[in-house]
C-alpha atoms as a PDB file:
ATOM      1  CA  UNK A   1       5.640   2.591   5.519  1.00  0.00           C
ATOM      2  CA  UNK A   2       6.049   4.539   2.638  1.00  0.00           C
ATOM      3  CA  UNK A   3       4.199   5.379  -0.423  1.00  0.00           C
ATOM      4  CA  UNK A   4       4.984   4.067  -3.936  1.00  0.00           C
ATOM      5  CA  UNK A   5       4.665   5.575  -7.096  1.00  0.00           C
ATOM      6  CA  UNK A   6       0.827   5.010  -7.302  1.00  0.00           C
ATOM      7  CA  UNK A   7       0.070   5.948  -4.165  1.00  0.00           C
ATOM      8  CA  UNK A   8       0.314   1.977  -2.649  1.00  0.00           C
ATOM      9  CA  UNK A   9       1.706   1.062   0.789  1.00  0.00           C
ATOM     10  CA  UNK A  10       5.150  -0.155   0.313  1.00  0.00           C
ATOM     11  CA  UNK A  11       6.987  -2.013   3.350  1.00  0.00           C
ATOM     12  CA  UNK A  12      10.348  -0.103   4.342  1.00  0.00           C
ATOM     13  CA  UNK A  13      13.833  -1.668   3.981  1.00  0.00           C
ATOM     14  CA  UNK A  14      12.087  -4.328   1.464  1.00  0.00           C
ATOM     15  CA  UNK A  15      14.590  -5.737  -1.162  1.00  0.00           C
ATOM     16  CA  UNK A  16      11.883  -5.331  -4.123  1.00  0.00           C
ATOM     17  CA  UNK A  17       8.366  -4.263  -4.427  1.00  0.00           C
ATOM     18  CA  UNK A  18       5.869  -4.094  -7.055  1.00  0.00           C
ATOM     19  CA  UNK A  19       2.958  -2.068  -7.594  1.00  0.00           C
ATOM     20  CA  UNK A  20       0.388  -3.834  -9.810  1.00  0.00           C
ATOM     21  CA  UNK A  21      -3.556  -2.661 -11.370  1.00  0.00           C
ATOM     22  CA  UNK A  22      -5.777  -5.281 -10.791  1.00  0.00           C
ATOM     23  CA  UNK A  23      -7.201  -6.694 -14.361  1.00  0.00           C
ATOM     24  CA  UNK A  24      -9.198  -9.624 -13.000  1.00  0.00           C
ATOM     25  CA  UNK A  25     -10.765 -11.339  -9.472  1.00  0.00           C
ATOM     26  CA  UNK A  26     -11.704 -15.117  -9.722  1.00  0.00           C
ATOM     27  CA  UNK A  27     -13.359 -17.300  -7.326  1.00  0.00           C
ATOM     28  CA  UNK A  28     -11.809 -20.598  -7.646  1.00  0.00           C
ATOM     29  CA  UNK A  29     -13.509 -22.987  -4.734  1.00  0.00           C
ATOM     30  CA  UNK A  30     -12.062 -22.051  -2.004  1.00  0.00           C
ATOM     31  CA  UNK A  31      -9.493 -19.440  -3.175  1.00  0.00           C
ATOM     32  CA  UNK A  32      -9.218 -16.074  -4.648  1.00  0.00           C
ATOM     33  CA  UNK A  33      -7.108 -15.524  -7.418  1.00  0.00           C
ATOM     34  CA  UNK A  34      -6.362 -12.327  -7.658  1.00  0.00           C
ATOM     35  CA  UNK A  35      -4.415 -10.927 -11.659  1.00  0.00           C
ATOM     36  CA  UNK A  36      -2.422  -7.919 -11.641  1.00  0.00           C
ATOM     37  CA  UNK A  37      -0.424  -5.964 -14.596  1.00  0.00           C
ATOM     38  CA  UNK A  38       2.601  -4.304 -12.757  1.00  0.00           C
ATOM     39  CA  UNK A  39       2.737  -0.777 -12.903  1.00  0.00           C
ATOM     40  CA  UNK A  40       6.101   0.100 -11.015  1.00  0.00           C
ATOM     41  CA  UNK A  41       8.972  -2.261  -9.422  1.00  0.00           C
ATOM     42  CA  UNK A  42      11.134  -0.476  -6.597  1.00  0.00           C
ATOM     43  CA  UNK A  43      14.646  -2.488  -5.928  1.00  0.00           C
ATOM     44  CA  UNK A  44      17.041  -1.815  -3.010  1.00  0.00           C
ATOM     45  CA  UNK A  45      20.379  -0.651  -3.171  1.00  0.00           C
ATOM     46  CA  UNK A  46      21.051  -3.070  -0.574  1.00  0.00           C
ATOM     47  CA  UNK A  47      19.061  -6.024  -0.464  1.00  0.00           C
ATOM     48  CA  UNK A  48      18.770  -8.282   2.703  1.00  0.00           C
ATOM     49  CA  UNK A  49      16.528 -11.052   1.509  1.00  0.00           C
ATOM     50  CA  UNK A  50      17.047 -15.110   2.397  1.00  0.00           C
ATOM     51  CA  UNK A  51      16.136 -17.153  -0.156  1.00  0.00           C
ATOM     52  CA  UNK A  52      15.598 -20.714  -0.741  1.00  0.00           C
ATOM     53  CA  UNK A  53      16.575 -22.508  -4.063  1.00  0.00           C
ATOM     54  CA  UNK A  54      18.513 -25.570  -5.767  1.00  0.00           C
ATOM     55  CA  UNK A  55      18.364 -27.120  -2.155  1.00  0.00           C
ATOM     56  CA  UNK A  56      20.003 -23.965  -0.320  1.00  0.00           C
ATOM     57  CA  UNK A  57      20.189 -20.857   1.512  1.00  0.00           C
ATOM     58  CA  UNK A  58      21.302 -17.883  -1.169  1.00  0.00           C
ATOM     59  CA  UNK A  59      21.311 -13.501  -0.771  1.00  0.00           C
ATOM     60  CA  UNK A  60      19.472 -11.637  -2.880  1.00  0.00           C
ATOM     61  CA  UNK A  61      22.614  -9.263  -4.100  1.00  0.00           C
ATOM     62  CA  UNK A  62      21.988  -6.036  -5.654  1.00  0.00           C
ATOM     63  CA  UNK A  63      21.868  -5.303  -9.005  1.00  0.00           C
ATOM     64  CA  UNK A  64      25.133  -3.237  -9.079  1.00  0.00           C
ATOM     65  CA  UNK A  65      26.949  -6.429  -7.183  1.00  0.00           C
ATOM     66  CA  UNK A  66      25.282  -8.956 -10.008  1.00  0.00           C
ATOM     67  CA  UNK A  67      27.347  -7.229 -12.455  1.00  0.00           C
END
């Protein structure tokens, strides 16, 4: 694991990451909602995600390939 800009745990080889400041914790019956403001975003280069939309498998691509 590495550290991220504010000093959070980040996984290694993720294809994004966020770091966020908590603002507000709610109890809502059985649940905790938890609201963040995000305070750094870390992309890959080279992104190996599977994702799952419009009925279908898809890869994340990077942002230099979205171009």
């Amino acid at each position: 694991m590495a550290a991220g800009a504010g000093g959070q745990p980040l996984l290694s080889g993720a294809a994004a990451s966020c770091e966020c400041n908590l603002k507000t914790a709610l109890l809502w019956e059985t649940h905790h909602v938890l609201i963040g403001q995000v305070s750094a975003v870390q992309l890959s280069d080279q992104p190996d995600a599977l994702l799952y939309g419009q009925r279908g498998y898809r890869r994340a691509v990077g942002i230099h390939e979205a171009r």
